[in-house]
C-alpha atoms as a PDB file:
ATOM      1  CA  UNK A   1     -22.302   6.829 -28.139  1.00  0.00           C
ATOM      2  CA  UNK A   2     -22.532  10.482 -27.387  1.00  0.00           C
ATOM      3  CA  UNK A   3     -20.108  11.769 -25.231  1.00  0.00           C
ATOM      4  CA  UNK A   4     -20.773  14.884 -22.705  1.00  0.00           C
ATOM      5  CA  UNK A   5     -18.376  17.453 -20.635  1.00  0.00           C
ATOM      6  CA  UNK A   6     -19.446  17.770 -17.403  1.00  0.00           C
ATOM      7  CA  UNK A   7     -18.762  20.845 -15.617  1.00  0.00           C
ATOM      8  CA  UNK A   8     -19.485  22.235 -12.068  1.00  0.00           C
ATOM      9  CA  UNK A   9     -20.743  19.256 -10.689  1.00  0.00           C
ATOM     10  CA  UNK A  10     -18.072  18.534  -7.816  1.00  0.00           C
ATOM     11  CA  UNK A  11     -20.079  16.812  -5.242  1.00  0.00           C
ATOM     12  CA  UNK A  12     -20.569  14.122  -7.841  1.00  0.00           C
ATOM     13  CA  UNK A  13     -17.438  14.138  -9.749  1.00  0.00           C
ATOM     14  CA  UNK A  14     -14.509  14.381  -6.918  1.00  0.00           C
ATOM     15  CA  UNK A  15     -15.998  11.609  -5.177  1.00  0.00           C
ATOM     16  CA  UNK A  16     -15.734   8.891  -8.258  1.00  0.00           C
ATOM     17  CA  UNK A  17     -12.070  10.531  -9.050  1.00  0.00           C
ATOM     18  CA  UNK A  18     -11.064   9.879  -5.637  1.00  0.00           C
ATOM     19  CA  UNK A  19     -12.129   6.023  -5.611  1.00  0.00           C
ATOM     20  CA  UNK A  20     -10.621   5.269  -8.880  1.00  0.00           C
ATOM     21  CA  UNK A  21      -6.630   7.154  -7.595  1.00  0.00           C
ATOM     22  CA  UNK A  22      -7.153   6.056  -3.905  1.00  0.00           C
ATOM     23  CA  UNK A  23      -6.318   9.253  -2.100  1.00  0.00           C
ATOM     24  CA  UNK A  24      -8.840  10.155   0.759  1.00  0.00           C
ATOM     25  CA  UNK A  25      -9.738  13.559  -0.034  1.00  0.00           C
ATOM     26  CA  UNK A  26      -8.447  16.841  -2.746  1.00  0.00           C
ATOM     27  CA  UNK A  27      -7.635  19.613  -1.516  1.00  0.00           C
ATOM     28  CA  UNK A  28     -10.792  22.388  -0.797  1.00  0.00           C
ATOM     29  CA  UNK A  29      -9.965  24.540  -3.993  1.00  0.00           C
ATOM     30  CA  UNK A  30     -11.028  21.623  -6.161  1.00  0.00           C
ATOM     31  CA  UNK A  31     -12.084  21.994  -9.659  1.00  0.00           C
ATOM     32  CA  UNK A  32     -13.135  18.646 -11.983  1.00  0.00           C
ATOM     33  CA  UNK A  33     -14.316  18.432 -15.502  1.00  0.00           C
ATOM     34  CA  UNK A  34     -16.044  14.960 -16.095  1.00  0.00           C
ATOM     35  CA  UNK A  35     -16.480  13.116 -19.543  1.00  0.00           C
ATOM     36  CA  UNK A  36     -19.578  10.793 -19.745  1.00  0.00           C
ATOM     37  CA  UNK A  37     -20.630   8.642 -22.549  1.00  0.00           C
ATOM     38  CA  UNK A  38     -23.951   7.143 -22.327  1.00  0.00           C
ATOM     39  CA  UNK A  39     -25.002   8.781 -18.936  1.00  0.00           C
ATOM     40  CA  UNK A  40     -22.060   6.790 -17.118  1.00  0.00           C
ATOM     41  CA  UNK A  41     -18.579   9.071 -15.731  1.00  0.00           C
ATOM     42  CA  UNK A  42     -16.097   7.606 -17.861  1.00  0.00           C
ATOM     43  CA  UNK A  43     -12.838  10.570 -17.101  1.00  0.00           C
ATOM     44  CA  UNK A  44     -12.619  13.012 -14.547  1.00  0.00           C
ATOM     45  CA  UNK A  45      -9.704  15.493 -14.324  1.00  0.00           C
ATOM     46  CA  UNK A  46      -9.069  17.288 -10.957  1.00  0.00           C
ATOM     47  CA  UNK A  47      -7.414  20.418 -10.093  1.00  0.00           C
ATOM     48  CA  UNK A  48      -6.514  21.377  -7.201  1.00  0.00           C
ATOM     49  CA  UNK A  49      -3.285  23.284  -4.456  1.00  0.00           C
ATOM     50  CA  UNK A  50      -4.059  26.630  -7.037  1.00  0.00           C
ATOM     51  CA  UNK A  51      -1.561  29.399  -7.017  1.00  0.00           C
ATOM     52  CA  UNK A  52      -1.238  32.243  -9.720  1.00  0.00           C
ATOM     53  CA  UNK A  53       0.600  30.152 -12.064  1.00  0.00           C
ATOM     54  CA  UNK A  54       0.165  26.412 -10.791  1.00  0.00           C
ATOM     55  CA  UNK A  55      -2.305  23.944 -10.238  1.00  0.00           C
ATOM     56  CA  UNK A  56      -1.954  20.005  -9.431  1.00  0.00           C
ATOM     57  CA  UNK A  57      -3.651  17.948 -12.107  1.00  0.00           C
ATOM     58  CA  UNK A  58      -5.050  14.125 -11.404  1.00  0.00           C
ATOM     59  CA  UNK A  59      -6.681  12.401 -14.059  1.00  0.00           C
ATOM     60  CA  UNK A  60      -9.090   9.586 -13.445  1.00  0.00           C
ATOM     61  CA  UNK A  61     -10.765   6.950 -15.705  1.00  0.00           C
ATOM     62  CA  UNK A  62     -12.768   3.759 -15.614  1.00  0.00           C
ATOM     63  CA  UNK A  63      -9.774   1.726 -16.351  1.00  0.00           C
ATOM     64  CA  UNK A  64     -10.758   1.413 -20.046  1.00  0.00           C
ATOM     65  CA  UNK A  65      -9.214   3.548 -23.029  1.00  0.00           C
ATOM     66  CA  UNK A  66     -12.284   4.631 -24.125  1.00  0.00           C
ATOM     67  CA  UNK A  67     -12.658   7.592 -22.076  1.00  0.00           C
ATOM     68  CA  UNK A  68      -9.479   9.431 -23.910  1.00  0.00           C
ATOM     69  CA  UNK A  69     -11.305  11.579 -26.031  1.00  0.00           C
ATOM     70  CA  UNK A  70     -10.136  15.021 -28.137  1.00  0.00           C
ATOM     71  CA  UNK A  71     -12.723  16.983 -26.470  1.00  0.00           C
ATOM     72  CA  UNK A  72     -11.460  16.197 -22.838  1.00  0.00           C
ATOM     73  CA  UNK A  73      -7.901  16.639 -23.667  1.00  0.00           C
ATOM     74  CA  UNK A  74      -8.741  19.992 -25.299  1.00  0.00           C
ATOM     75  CA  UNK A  75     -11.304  21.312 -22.714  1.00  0.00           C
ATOM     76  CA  UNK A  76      -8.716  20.547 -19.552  1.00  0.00           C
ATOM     77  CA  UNK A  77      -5.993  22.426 -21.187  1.00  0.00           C
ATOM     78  CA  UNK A  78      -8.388  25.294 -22.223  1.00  0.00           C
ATOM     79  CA  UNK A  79      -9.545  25.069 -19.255  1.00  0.00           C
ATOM     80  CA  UNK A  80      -5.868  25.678 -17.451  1.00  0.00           C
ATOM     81  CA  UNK A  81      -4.329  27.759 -19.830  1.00  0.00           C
ATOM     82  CA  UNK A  82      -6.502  29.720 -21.196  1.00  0.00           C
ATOM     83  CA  UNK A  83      -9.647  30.211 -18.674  1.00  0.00           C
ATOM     84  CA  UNK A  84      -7.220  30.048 -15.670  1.00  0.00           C
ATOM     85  CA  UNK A  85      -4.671  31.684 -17.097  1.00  0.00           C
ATOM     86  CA  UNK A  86      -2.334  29.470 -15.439  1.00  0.00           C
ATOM     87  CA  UNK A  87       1.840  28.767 -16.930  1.00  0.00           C
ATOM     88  CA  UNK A  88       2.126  25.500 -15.618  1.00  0.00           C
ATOM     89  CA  UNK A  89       0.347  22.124 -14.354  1.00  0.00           C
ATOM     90  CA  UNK A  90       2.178  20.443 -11.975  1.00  0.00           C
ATOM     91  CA  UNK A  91       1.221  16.147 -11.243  1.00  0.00           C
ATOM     92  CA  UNK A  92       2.138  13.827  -8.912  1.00  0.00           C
ATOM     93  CA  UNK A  93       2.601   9.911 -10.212  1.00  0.00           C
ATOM     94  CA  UNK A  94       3.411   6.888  -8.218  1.00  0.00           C
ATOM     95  CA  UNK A  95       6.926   6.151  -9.309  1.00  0.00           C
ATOM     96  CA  UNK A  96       5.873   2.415 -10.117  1.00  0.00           C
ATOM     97  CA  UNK A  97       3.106   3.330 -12.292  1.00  0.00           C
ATOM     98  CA  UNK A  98       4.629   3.160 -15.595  1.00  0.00           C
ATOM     99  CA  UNK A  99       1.511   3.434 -17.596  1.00  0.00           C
ATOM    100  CA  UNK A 100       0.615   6.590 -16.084  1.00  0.00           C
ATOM    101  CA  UNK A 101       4.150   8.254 -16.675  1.00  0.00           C
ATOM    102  CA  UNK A 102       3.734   7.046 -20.346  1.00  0.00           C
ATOM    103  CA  UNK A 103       0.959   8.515 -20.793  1.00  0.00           C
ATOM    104  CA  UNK A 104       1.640  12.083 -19.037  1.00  0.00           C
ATOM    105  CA  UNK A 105       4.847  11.896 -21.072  1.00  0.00           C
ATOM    106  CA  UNK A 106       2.900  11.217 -24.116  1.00  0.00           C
ATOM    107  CA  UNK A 107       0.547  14.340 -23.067  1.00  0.00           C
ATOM    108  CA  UNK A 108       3.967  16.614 -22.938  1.00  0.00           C
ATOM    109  CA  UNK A 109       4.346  16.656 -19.247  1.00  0.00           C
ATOM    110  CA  UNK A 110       8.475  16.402 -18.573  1.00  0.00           C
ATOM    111  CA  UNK A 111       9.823  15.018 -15.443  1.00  0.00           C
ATOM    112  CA  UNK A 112      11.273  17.198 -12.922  1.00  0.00           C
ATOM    113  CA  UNK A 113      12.165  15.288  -9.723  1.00  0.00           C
ATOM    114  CA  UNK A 114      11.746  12.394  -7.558  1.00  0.00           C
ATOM    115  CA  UNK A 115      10.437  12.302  -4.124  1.00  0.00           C
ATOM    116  CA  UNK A 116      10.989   9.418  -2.090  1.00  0.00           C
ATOM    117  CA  UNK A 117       7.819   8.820   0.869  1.00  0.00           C
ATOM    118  CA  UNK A 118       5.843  11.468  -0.795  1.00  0.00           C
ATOM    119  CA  UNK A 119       2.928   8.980  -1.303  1.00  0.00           C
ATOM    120  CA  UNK A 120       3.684   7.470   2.284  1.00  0.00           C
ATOM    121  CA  UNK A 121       5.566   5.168   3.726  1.00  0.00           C
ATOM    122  CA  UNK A 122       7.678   3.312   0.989  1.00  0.00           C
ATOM    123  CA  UNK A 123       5.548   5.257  -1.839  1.00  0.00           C
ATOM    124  CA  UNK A 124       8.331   7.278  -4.108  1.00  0.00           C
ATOM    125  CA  UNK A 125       6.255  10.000  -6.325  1.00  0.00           C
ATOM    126  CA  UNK A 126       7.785  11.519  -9.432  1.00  0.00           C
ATOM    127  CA  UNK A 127       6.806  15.179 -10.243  1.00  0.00           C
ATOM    128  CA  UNK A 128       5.961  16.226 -13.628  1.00  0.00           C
ATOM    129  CA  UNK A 129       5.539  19.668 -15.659  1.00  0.00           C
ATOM    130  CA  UNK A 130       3.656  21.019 -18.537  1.00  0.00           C
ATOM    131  CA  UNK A 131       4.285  24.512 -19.252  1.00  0.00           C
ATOM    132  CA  UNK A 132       1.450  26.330 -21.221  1.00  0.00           C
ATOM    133  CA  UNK A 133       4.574  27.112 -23.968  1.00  0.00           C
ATOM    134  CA  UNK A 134       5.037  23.339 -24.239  1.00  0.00           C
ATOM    135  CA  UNK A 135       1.196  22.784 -24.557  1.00  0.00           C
ATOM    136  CA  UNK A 136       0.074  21.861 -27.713  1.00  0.00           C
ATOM    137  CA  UNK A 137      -3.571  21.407 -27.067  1.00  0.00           C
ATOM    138  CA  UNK A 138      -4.260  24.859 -26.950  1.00  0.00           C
END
């Protein structure tokens, strides 16, 4: 099945990123890059709370491990690093989501703190880094 970047297409691609994490809303600055295969959204990566040399990064997928692909991995870094111009990603995870800290681990992202309530009431959140010097998708 072929797969497809999708690019610029907010309106549709915020909306099924937010359903799949459960927040209500990103921030206004915004940015996704979708991955369909087959017509149907199977990734979407969010940035959003831009500075000069940040962003916040969310991934999003259809629950299956099909939608980890090369060309996603490659164009969201590209994308960051290199289009942006940006020296770090910065992402928020649920400290009781283990797979997701796996796999943000696995992508090169280090931990760098712990914040307890930061995903509300009784909701710790563990920050994590990826400096474009510790990229290695780019």
């Amino acid at each position: 099945m072929t797969a497809r970047l999708v690019y610029g297409e907010e309106e549709r691609l915020l909306p099924w990123a937010r359903e799949r994490i459960g927040i209500e809303a990103f921030r206004p600055d915004a940015r996704a890059i979708g991955l369909e295969r087959g017509g149907e959204l199977v990734a979407v990566v969010v940035f959003d709370n831009w500075s000069d040399v940040d962003a916040h990064i969310h991934i999003a997928s259809d629950g299956t491990r099909r939608w980890m692909s090369k060309e996603l991995l490659l164009a969201t870094f590209a994308f960051a690093f290199t289009q942006a111009g940006l020296l770090r990603l910065t992402g928020m995870v649920d400290e009781t989501n283990a797979q997701a800290l796996a796999f943000d681990e696995h992508l090169g992202f280090v931990r760098e703190g712990y914040h307890p309530e930061a995903g509300g009431p009784g909701v710790a959140m563990i920050s994590l880094g990826l400096t474009k010097s510790r990229c290695r998708f780019i």
